[in-house]
PDB file of N, CA and C in Angstrom:
ATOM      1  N   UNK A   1    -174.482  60.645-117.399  1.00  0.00           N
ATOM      2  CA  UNK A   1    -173.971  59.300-117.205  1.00  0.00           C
ATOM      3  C   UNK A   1    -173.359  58.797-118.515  1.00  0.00           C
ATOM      4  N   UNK A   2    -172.420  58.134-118.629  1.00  0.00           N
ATOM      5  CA  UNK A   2    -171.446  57.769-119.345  1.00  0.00           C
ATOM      6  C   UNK A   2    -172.549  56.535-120.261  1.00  0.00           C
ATOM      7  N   UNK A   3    -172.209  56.202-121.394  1.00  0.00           N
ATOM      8  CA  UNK A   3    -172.847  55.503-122.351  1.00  0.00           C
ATOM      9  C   UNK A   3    -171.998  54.525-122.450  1.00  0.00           C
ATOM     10  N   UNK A   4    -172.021  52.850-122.636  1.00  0.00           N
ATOM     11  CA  UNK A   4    -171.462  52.132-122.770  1.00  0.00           C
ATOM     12  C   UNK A   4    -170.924  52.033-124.254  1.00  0.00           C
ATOM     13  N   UNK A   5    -170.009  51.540-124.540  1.00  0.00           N
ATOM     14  CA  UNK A   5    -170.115  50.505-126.276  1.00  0.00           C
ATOM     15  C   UNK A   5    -169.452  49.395-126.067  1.00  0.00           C
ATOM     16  N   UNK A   6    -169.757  48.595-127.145  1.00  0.00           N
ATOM     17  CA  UNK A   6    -168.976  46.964-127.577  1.00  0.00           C
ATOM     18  C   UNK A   6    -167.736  47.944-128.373  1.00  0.00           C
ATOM     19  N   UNK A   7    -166.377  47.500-128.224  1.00  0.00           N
ATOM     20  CA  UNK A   7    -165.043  47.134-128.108  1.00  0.00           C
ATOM     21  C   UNK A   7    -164.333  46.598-128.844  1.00  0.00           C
ATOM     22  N   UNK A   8    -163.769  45.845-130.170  1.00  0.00           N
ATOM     23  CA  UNK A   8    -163.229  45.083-130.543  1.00  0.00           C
ATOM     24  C   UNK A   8    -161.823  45.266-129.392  1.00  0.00           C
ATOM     25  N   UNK A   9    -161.400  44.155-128.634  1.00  0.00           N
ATOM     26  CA  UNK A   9    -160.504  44.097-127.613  1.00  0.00           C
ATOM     27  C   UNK A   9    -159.169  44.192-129.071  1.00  0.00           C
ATOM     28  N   UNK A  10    -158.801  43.570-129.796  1.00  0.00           N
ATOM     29  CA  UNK A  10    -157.789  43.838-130.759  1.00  0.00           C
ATOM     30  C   UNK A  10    -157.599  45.297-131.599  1.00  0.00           C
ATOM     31  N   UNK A  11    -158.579  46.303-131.014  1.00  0.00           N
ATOM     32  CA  UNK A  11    -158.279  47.575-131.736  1.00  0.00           C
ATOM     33  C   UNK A  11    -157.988  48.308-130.086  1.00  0.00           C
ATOM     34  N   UNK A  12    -157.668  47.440-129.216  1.00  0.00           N
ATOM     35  CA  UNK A  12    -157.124  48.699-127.815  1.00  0.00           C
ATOM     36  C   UNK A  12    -156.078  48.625-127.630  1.00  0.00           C
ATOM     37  N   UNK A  13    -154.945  49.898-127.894  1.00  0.00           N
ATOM     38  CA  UNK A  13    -154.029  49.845-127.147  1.00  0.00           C
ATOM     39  C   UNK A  13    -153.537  50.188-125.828  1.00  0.00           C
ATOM     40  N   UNK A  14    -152.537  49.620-125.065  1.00  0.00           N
ATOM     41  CA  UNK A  14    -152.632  49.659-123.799  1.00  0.00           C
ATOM     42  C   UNK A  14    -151.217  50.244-123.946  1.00  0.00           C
ATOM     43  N   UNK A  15    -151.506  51.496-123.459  1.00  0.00           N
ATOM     44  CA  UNK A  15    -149.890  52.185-123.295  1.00  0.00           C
ATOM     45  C   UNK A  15    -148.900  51.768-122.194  1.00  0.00           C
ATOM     46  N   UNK A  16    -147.567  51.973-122.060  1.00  0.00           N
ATOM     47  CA  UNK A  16    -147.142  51.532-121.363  1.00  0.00           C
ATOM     48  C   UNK A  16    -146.727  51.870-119.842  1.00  0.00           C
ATOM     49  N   UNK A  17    -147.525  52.980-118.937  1.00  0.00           N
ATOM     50  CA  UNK A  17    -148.029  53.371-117.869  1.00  0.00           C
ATOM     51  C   UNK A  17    -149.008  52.505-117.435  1.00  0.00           C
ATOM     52  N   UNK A  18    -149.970  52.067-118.569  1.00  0.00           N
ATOM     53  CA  UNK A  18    -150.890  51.229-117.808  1.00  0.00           C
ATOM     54  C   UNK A  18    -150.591  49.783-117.964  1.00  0.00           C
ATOM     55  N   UNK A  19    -149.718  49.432-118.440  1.00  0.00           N
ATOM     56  CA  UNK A  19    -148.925  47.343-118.434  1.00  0.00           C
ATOM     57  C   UNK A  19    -148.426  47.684-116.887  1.00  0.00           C
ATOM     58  N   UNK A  20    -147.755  48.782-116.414  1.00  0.00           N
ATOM     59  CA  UNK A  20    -146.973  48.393-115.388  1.00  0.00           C
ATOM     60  C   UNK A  20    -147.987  47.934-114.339  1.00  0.00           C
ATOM     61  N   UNK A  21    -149.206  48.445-114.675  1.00  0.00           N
ATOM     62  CA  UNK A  21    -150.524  48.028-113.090  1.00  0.00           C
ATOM     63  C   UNK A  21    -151.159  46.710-113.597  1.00  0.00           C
ATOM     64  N   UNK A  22    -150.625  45.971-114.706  1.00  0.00           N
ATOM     65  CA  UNK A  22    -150.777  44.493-114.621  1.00  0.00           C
ATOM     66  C   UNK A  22    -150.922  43.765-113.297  1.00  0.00           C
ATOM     67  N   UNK A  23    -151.590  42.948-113.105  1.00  0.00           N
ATOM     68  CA  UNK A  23    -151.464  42.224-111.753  1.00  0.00           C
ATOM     69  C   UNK A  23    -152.214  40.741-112.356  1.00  0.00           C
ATOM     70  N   UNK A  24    -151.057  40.050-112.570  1.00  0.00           N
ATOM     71  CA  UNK A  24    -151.952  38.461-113.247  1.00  0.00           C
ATOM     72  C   UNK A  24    -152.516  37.797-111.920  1.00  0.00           C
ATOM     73  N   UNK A  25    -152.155  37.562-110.518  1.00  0.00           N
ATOM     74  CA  UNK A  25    -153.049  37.767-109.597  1.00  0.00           C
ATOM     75  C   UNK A  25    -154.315  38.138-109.737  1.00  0.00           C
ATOM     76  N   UNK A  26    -154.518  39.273-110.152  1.00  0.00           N
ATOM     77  CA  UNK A  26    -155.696  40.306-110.349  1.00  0.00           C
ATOM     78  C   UNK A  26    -156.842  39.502-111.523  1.00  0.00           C
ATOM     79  N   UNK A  27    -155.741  39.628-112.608  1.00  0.00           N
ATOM     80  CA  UNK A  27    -156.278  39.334-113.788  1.00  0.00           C
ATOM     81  C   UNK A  27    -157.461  37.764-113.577  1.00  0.00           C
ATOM     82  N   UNK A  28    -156.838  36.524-113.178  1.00  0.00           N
ATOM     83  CA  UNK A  28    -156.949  35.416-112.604  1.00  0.00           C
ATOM     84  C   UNK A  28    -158.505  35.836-112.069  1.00  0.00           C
ATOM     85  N   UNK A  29    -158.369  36.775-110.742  1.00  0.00           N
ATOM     86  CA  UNK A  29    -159.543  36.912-109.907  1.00  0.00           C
ATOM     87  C   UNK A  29    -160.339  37.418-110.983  1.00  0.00           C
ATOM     88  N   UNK A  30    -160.560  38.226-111.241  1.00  0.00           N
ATOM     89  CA  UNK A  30    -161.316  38.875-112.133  1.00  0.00           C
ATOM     90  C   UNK A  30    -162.042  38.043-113.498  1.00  0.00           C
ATOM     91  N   UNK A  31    -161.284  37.451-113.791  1.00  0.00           N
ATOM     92  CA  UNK A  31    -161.747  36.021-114.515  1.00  0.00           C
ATOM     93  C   UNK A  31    -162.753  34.793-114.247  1.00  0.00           C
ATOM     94  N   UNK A  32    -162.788  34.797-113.065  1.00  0.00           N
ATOM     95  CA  UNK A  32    -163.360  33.894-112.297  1.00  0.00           C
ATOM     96  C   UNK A  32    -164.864  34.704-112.220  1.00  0.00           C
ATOM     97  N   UNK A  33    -164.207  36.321-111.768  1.00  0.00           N
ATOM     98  CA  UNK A  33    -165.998  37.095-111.421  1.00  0.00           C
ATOM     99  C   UNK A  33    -166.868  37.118-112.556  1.00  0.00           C
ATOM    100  N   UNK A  34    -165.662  36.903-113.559  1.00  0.00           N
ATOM    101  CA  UNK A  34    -166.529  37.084-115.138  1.00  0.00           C
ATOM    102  C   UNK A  34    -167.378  36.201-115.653  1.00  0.00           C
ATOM    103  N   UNK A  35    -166.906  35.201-115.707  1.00  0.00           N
ATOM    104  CA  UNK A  35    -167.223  33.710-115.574  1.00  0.00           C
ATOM    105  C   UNK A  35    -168.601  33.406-114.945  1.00  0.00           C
ATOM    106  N   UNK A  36    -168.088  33.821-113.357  1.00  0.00           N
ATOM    107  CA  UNK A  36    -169.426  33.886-112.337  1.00  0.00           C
ATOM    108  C   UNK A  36    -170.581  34.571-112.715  1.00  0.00           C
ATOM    109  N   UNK A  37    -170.229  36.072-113.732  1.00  0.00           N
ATOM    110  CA  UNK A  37    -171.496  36.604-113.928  1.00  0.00           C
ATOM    111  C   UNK A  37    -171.648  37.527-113.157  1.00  0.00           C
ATOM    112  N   UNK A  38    -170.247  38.131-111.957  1.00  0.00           N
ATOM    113  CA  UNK A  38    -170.254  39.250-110.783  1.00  0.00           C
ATOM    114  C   UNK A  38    -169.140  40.252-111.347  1.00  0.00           C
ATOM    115  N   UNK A  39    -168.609  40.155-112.690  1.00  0.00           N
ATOM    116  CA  UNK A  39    -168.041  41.557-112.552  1.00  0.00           C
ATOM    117  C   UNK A  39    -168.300  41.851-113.855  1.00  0.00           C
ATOM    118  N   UNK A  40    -169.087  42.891-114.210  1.00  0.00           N
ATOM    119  CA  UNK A  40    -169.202  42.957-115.385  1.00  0.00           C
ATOM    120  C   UNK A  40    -168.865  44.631-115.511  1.00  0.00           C
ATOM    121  N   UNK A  41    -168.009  45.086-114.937  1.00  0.00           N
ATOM    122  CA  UNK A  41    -167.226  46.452-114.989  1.00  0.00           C
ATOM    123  C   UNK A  41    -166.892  46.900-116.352  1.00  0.00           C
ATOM    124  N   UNK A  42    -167.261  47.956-117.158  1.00  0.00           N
ATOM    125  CA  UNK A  42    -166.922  48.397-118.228  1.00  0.00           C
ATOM    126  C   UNK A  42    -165.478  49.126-117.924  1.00  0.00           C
ATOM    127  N   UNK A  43    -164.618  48.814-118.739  1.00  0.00           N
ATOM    128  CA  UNK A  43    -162.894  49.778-118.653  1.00  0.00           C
ATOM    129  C   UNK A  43    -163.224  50.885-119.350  1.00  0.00           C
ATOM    130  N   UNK A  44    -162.733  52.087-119.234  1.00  0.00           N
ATOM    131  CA  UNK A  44    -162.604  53.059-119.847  1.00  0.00           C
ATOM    132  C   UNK A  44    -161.303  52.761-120.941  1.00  0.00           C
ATOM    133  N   UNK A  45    -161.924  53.899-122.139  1.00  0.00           N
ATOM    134  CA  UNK A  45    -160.835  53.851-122.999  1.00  0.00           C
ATOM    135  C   UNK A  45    -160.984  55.396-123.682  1.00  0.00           C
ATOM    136  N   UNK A  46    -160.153  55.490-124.558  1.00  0.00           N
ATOM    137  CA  UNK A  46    -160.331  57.053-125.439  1.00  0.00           C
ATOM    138  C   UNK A  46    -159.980  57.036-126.577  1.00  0.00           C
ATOM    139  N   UNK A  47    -160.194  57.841-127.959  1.00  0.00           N
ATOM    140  CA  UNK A  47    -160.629  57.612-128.495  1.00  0.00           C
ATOM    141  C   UNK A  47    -158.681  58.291-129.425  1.00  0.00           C
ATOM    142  N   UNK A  48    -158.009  57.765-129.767  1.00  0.00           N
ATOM    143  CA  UNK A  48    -156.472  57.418-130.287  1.00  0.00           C
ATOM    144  C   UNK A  48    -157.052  57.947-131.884  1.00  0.00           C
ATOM    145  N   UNK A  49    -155.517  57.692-132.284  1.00  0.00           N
ATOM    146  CA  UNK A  49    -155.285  57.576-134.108  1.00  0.00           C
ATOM    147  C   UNK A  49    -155.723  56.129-134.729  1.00  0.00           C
ATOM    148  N   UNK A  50    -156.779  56.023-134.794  1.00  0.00           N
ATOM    149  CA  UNK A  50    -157.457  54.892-135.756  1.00  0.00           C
ATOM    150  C   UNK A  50    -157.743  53.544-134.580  1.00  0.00           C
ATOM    151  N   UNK A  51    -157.383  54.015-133.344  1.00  0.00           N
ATOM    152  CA  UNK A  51    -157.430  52.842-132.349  1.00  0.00           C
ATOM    153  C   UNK A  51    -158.146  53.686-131.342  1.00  0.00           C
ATOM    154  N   UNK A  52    -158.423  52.623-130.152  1.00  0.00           N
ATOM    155  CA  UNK A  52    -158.735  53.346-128.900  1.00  0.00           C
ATOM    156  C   UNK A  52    -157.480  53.451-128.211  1.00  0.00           C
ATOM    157  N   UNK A  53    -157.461  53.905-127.049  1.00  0.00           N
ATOM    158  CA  UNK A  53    -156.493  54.134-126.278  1.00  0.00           C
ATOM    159  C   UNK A  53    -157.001  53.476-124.391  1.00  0.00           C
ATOM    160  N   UNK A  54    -155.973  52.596-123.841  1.00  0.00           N
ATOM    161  CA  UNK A  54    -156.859  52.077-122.737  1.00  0.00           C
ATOM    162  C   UNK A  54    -156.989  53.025-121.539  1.00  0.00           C
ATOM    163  N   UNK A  55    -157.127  53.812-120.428  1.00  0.00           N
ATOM    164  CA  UNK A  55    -157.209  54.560-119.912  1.00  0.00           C
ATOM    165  C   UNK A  55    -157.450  53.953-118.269  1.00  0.00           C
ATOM    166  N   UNK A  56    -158.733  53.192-117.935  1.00  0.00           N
ATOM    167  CA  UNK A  56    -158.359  52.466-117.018  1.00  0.00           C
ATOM    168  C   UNK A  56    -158.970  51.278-117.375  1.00  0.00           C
ATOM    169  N   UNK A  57    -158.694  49.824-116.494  1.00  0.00           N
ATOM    170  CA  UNK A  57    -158.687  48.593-116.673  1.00  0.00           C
ATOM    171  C   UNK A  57    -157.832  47.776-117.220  1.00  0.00           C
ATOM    172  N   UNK A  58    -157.201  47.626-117.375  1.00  0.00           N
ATOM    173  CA  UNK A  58    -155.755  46.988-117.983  1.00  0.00           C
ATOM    174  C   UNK A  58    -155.767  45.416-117.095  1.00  0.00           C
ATOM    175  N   UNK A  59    -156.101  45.638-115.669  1.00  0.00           N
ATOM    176  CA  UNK A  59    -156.646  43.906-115.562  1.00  0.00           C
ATOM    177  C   UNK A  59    -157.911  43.347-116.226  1.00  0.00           C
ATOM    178  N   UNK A  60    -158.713  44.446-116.359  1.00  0.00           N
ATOM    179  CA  UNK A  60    -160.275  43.924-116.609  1.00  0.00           C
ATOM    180  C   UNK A  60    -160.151  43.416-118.108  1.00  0.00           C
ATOM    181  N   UNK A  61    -159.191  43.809-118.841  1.00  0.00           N
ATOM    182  CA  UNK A  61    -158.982  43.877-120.252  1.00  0.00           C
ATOM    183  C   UNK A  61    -158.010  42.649-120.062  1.00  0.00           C
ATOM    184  N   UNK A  62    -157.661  42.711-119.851  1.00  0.00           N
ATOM    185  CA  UNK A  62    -156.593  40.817-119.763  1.00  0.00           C
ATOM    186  C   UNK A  62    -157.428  39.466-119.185  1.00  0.00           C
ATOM    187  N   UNK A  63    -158.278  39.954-118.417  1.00  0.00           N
ATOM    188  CA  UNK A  63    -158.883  38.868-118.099  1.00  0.00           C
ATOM    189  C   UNK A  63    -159.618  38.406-118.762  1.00  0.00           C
ATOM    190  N   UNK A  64    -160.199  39.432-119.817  1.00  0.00           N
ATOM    191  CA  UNK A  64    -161.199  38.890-121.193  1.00  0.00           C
ATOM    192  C   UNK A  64    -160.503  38.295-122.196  1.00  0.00           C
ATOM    193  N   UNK A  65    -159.523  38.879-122.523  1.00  0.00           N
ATOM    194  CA  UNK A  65    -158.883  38.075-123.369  1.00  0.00           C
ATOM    195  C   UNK A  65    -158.118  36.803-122.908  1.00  0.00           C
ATOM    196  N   UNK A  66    -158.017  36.549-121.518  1.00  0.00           N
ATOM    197  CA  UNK A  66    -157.648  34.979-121.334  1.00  0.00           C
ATOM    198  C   UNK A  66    -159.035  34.362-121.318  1.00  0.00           C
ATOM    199  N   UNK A  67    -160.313  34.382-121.323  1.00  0.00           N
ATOM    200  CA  UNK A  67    -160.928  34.192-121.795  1.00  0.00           C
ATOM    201  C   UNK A  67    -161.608  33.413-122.943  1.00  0.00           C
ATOM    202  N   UNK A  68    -160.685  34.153-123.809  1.00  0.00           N
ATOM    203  CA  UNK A  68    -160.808  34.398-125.145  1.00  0.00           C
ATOM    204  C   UNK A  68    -161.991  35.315-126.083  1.00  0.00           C
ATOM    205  N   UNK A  69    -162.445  35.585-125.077  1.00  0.00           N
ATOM    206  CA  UNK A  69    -163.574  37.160-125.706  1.00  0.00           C
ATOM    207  C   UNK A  69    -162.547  37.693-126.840  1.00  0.00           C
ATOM    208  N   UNK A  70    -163.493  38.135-127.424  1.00  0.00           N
ATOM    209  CA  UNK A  70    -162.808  39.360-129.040  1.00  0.00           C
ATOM    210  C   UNK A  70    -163.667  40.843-128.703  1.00  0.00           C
ATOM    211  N   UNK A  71    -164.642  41.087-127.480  1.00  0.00           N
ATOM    212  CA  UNK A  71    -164.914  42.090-127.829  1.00  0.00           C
ATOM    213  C   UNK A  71    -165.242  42.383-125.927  1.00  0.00           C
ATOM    214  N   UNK A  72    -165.223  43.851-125.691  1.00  0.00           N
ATOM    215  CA  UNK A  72    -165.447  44.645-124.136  1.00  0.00           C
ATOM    216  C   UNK A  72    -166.165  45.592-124.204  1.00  0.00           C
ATOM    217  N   UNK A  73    -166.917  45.409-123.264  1.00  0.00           N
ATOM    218  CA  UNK A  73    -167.740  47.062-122.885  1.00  0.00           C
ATOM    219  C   UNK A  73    -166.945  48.364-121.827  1.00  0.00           C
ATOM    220  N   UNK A  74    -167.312  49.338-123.156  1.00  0.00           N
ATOM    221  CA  UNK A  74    -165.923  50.203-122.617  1.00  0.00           C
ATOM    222  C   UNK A  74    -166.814  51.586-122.247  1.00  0.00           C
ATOM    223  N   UNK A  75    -166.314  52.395-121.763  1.00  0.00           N
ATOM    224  CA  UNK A  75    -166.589  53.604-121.503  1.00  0.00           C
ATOM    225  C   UNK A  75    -165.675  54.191-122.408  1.00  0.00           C
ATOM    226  N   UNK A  76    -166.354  55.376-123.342  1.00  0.00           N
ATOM    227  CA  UNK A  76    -164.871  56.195-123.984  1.00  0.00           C
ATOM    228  C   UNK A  76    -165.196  57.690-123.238  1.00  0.00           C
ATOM    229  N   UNK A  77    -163.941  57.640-123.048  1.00  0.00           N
ATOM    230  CA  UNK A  77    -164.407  59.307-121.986  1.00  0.00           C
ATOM    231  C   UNK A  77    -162.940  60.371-122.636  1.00  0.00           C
ATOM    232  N   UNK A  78    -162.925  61.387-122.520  1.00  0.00           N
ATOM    233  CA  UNK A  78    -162.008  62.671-122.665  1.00  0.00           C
ATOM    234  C   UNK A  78    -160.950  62.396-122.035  1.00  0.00           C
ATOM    235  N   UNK A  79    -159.805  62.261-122.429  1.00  0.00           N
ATOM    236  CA  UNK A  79    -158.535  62.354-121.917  1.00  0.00           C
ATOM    237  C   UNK A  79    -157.277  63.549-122.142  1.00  0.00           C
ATOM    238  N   UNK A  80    -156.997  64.395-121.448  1.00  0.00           N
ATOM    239  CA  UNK A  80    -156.249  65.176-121.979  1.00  0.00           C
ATOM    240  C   UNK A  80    -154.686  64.750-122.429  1.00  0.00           C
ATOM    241  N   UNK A  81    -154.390  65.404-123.347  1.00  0.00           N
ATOM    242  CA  UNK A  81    -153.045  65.121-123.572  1.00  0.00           C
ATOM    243  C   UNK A  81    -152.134  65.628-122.826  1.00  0.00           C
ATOM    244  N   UNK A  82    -150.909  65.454-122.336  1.00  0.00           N
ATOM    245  CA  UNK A  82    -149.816  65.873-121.318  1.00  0.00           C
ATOM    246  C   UNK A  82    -148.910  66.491-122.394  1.00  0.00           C
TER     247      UNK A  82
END
């Protein structure tokens, strides 16, 4: 089973495959679950040149930072390179 960590949300980059599955719709809802205390979904990320890299969640990660959170619980998992 995958191990969580705390995140600094300003050291993730979000490549640009994963902006296009933006959904501020999404983002919005997801904000609200956060808020509520019902979504507390860790995003995956991987582990980049001096940064992370985002892998999935790209709404879950926008909705914290409208927020205003500075930090996410992430999964870092293996990503192969293409």
């Amino acid at each position: 089973m995958l191990k969580t960590v705390a995140v600094n949300i300003d050291e993730i980059y979000i490549p640009a495959e994963r902006r296009k599955e933006l959904d501020p719709e999404k983002v919005e809802t997801l904000a609200e679950s956060i808020m509520e205390g019902t979504d507390e979904r860790p995003i995956q990320v991987r582990l980049g040149k001096g940064r992370y890299v985002l892998v999935k969640g790209v709404n879950r990660l926008e909705a914290r930072k409208s927020l205003g959170d500075t930090v996410i619980h992430a999964y870092i998992v293996s990503a192969q390179q293409h």
